[in-house]
PDB file of N, CA and C in Angstrom:
ATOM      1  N   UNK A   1      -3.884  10.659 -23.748  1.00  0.00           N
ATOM      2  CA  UNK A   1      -3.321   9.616 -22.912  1.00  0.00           C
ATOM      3  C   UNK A   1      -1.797   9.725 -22.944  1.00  0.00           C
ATOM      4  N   UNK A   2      -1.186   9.491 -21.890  1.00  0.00           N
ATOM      5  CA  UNK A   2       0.249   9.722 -21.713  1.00  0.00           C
ATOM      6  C   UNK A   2       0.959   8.663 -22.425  1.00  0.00           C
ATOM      7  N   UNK A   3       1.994   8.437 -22.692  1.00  0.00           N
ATOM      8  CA  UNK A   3       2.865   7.157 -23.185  1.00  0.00           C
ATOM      9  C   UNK A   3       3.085   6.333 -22.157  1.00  0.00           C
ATOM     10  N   UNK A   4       2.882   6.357 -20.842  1.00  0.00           N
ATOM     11  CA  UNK A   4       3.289   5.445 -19.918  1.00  0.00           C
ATOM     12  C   UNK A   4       1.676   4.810 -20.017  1.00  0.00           C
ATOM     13  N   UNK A   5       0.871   5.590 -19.525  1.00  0.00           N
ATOM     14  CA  UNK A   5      -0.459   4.721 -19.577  1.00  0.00           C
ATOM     15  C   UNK A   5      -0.665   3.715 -20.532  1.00  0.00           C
ATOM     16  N   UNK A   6       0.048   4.537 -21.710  1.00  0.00           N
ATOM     17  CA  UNK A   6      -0.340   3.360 -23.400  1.00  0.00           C
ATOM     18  C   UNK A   6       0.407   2.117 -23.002  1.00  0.00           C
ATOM     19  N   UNK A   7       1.526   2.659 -22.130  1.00  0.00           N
ATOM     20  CA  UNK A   7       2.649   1.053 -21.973  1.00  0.00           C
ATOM     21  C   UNK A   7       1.452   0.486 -20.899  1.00  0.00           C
ATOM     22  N   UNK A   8       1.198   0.752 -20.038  1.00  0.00           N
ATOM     23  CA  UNK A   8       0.500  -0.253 -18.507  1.00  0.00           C
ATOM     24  C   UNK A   8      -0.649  -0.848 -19.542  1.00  0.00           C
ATOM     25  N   UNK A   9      -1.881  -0.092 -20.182  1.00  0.00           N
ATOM     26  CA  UNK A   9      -2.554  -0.863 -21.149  1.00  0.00           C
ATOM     27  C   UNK A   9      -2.523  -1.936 -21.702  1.00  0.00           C
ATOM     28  N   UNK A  10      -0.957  -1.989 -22.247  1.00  0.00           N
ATOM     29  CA  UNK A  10      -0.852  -2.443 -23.268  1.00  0.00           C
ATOM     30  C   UNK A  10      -0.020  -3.946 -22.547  1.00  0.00           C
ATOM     31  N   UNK A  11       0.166  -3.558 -21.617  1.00  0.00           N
ATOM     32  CA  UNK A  11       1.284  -4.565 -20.055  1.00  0.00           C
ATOM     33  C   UNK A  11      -0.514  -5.361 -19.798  1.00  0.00           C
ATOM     34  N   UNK A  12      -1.198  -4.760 -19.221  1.00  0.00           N
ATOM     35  CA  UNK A  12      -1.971  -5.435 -18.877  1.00  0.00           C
ATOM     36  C   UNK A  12      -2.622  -4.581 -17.644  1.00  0.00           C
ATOM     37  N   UNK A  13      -1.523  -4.370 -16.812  1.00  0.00           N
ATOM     38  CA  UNK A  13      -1.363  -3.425 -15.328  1.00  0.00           C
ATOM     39  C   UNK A  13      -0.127  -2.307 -15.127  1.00  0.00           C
ATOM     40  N   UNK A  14      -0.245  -1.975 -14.199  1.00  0.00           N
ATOM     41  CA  UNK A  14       0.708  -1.427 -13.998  1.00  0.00           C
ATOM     42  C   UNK A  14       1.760  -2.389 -13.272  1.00  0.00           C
ATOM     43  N   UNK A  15       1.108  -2.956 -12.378  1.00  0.00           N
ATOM     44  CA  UNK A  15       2.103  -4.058 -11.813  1.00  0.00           C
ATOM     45  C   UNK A  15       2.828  -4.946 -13.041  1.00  0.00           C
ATOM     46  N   UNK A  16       1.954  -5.551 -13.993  1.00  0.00           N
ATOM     47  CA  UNK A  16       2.778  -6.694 -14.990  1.00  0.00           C
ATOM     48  C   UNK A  16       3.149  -5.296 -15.649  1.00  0.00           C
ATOM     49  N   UNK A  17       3.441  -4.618 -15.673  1.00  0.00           N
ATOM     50  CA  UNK A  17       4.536  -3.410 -16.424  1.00  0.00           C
ATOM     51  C   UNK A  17       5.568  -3.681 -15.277  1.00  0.00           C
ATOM     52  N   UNK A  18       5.440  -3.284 -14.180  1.00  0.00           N
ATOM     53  CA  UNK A  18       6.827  -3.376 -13.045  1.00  0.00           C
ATOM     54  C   UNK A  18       7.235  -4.721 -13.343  1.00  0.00           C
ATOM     55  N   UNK A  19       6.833  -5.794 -13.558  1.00  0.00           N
ATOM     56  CA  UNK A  19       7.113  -7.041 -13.364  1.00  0.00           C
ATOM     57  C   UNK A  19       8.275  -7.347 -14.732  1.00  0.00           C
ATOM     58  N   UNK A  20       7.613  -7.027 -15.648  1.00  0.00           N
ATOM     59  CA  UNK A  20       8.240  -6.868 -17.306  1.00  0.00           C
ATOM     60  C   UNK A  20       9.193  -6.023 -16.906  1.00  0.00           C
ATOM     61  N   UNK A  21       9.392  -4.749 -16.313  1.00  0.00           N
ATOM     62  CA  UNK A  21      10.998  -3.945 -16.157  1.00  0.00           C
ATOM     63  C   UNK A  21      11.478  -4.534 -15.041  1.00  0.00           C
ATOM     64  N   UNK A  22      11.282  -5.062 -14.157  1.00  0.00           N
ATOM     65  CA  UNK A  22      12.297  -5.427 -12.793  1.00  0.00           C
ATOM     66  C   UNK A  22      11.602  -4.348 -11.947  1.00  0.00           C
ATOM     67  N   UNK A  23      10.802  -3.814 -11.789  1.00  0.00           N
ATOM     68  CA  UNK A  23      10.977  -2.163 -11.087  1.00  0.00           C
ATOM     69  C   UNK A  23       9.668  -2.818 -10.012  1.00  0.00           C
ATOM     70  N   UNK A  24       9.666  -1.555  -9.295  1.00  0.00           N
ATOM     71  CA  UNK A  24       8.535  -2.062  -8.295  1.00  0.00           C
ATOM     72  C   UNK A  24       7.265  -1.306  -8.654  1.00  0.00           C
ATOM     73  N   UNK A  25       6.253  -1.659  -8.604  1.00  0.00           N
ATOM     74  CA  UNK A  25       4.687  -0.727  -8.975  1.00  0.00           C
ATOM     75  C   UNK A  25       4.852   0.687  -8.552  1.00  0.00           C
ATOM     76  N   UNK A  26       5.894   1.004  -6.964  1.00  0.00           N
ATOM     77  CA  UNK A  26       5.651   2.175  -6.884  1.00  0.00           C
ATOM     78  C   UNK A  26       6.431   3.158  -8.130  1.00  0.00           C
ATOM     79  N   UNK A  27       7.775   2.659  -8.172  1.00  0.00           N
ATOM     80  CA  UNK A  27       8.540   3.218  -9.599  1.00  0.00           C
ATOM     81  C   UNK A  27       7.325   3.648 -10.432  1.00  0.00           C
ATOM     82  N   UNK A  28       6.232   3.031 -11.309  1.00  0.00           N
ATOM     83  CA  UNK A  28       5.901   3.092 -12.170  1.00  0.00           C
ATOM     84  C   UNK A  28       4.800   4.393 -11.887  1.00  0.00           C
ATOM     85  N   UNK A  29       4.178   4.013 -10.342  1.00  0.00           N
ATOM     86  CA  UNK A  29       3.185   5.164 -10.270  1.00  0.00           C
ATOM     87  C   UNK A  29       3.933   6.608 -10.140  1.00  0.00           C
ATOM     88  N   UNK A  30       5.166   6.285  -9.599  1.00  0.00           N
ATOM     89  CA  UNK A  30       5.996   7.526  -9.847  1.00  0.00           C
ATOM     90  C   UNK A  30       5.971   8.415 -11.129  1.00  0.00           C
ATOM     91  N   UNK A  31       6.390   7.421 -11.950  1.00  0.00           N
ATOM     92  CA  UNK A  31       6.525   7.735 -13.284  1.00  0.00           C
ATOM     93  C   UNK A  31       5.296   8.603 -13.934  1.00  0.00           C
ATOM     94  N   UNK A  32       4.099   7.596 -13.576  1.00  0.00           N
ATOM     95  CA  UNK A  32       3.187   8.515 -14.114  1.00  0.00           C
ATOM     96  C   UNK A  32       2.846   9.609 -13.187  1.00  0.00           C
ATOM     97  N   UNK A  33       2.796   9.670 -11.880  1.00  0.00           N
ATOM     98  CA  UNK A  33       2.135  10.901 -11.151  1.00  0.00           C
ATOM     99  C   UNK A  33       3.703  12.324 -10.808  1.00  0.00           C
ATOM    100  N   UNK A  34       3.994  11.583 -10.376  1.00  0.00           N
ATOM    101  CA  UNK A  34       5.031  12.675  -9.747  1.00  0.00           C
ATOM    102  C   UNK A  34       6.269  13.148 -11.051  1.00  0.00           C
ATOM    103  N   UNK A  35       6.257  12.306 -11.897  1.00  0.00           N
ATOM    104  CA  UNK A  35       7.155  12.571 -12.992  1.00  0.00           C
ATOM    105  C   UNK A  35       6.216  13.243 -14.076  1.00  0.00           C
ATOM    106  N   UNK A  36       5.175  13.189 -13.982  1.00  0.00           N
ATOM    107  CA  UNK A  36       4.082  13.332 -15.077  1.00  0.00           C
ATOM    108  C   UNK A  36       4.292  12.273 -16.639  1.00  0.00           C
ATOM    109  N   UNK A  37       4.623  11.451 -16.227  1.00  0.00           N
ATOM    110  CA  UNK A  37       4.522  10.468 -17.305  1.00  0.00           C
ATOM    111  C   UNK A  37       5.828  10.480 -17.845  1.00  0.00           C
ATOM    112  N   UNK A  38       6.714  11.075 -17.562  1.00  0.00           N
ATOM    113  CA  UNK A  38       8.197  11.188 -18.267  1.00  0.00           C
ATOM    114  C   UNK A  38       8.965   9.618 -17.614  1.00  0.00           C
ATOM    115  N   UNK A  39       9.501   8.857 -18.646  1.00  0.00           N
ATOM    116  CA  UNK A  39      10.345   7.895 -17.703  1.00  0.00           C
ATOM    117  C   UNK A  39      11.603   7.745 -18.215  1.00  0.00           C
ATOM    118  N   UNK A  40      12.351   7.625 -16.842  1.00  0.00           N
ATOM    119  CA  UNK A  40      14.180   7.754 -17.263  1.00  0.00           C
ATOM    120  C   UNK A  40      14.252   7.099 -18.918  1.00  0.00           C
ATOM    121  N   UNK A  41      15.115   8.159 -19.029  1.00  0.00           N
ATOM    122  CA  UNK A  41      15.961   7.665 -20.068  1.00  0.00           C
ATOM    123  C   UNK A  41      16.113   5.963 -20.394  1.00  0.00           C
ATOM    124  N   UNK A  42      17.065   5.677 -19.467  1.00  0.00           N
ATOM    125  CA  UNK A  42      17.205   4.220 -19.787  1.00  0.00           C
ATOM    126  C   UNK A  42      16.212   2.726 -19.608  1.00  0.00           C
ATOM    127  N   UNK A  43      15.191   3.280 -19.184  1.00  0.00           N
ATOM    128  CA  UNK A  43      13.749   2.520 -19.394  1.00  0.00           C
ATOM    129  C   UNK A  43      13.085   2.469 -20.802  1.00  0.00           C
ATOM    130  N   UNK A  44      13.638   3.845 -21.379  1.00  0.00           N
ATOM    131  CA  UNK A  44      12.903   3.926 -22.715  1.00  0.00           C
ATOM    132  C   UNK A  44      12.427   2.474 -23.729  1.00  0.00           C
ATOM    133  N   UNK A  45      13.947   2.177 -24.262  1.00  0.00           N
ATOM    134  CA  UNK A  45      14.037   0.775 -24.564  1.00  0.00           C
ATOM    135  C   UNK A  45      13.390  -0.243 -23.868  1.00  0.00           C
ATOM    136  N   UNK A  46      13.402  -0.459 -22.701  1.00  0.00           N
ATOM    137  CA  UNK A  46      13.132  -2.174 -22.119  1.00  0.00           C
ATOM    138  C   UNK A  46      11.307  -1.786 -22.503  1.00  0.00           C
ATOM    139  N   UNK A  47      10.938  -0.640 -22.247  1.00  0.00           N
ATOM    140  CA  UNK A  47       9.399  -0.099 -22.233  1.00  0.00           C
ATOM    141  C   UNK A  47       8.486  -0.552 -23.523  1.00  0.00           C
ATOM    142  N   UNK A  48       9.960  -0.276 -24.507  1.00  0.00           N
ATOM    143  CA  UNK A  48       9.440  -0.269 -25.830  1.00  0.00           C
ATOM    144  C   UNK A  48       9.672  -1.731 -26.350  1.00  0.00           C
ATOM    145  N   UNK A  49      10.045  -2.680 -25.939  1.00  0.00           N
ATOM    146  CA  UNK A  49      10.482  -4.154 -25.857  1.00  0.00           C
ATOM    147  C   UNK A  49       9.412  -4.962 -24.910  1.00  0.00           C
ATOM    148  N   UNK A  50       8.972  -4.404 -24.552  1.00  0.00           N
ATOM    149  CA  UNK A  50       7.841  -5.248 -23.479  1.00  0.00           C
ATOM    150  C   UNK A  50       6.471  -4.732 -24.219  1.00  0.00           C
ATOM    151  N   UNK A  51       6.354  -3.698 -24.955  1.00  0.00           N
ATOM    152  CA  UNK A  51       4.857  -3.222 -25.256  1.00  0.00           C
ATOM    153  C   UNK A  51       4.685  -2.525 -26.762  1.00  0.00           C
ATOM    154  N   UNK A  52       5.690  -2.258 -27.270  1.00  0.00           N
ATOM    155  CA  UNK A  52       5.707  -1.620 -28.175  1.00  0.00           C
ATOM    156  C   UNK A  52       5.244  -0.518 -28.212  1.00  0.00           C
ATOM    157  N   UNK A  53       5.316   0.478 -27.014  1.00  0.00           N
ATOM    158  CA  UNK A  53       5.119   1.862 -27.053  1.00  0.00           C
ATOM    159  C   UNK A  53       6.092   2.984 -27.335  1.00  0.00           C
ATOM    160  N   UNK A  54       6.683   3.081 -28.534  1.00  0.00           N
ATOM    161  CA  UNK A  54       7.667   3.856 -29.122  1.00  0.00           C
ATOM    162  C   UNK A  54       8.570   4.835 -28.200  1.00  0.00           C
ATOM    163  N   UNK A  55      10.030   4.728 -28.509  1.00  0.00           N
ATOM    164  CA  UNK A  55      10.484   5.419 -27.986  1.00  0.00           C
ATOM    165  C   UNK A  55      10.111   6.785 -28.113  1.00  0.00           C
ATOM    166  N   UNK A  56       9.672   7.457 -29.497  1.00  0.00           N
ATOM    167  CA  UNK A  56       9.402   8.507 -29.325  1.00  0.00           C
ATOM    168  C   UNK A  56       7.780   9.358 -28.714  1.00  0.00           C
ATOM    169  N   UNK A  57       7.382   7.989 -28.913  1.00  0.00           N
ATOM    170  CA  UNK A  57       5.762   8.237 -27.598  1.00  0.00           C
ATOM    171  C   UNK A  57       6.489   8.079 -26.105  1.00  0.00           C
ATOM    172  N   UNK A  58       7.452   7.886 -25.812  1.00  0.00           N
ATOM    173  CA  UNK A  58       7.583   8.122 -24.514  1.00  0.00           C
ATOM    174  C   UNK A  58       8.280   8.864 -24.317  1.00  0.00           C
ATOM    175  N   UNK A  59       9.577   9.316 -25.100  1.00  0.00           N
ATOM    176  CA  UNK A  59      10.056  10.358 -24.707  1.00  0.00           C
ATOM    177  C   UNK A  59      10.465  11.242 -26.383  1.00  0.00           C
ATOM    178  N   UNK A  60       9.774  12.266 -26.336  1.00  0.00           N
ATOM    179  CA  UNK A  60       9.872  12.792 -28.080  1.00  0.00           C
ATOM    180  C   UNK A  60      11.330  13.514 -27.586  1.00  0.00           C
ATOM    181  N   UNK A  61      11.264  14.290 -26.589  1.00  0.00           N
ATOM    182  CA  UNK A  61      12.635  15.235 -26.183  1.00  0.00           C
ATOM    183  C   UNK A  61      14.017  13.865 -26.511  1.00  0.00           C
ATOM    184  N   UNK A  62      13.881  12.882 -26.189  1.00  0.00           N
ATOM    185  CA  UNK A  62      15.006  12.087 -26.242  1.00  0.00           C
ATOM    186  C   UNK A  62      15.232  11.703 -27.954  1.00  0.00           C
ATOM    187  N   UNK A  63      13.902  11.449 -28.618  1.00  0.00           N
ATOM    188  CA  UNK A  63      13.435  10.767 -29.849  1.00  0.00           C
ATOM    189  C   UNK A  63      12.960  11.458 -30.625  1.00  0.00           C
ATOM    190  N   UNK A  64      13.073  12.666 -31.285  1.00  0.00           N
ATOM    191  CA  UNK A  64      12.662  13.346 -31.793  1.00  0.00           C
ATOM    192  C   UNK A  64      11.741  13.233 -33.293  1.00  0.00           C
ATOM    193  N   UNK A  65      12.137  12.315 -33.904  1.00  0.00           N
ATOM    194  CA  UNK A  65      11.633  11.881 -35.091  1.00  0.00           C
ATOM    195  C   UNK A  65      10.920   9.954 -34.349  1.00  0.00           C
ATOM    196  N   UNK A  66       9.879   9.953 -35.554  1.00  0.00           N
ATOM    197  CA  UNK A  66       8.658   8.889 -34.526  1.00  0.00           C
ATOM    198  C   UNK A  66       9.578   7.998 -35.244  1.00  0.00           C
ATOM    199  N   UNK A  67      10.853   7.202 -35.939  1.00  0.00           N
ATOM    200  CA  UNK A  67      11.581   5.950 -35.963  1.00  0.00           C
ATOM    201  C   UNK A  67      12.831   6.070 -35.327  1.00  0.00           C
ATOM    202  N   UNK A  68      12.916   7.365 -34.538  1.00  0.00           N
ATOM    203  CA  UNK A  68      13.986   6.786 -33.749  1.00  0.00           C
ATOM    204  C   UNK A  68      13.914   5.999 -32.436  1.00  0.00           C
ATOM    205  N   UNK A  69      15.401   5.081 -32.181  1.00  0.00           N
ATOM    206  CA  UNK A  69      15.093   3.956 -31.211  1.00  0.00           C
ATOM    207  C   UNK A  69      14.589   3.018 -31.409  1.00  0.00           C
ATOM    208  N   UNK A  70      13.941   2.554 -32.884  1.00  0.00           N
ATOM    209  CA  UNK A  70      13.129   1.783 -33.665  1.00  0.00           C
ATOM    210  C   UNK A  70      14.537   0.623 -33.947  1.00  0.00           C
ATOM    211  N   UNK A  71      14.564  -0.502 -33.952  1.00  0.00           N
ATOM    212  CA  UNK A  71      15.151  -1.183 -34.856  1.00  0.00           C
ATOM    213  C   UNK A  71      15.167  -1.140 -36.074  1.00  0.00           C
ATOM    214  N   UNK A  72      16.340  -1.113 -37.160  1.00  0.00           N
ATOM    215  CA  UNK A  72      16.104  -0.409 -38.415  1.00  0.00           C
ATOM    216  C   UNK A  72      15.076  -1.549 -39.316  1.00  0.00           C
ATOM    217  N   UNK A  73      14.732  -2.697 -39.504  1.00  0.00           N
ATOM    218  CA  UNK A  73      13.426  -3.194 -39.737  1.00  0.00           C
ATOM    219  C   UNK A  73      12.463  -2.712 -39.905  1.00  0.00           C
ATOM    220  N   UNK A  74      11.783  -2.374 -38.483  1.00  0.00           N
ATOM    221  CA  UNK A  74      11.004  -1.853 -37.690  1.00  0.00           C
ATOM    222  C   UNK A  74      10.631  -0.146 -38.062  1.00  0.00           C
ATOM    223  N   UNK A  75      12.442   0.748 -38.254  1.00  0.00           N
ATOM    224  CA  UNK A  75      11.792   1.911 -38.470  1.00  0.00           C
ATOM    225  C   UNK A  75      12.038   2.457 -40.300  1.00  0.00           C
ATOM    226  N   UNK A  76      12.211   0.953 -41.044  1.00  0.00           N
ATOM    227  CA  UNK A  76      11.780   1.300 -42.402  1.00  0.00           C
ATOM    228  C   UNK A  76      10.646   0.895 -42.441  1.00  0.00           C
ATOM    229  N   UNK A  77       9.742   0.427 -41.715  1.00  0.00           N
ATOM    230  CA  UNK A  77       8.711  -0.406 -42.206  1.00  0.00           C
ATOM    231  C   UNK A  77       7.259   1.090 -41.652  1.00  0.00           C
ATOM    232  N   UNK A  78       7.815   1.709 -40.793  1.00  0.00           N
ATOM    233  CA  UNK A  78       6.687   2.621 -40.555  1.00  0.00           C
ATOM    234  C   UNK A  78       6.416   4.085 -41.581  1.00  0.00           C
TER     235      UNK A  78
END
């Protein structure tokens, strides 16, 4: 399963995922079809604030180690 799917899951829809970023449903189907699941950079965060789908489950190339982008709380506790 891709990291965007784990976020819409975990949103509910894909729409209450657009709704939670500001973005429109098509953005998101973008994301997963035509981007293949990769989403900008600066979505990473709001993604991972609405669902808790790790920055580095969504983008490892950006996040290379699984606590980065983590709040430091958050990435002593994993």
């Amino acid at each position: 399963m891709k990291a965007i799917d784990k976020a819409i899951t975990r949103a509910g829809t894909a729409t209450r995922l657009a709704e939670l970023l500001e973005v429109s449903a098509m953005t998101i189907s973008h994301w997963r079809n035509r981007y293949q699941g990769v989403v900008p950079a600066d979505r990473v965060l709001p993604i991972y604030s609405a669902t808790g789908v790790t920055p580095h489950e969504l983008r490892p190339d950006l996040y290379p180690n699984p606590t980065d982008g983590l709040p430091s709380q958050e990435a002593s506790a994993k």
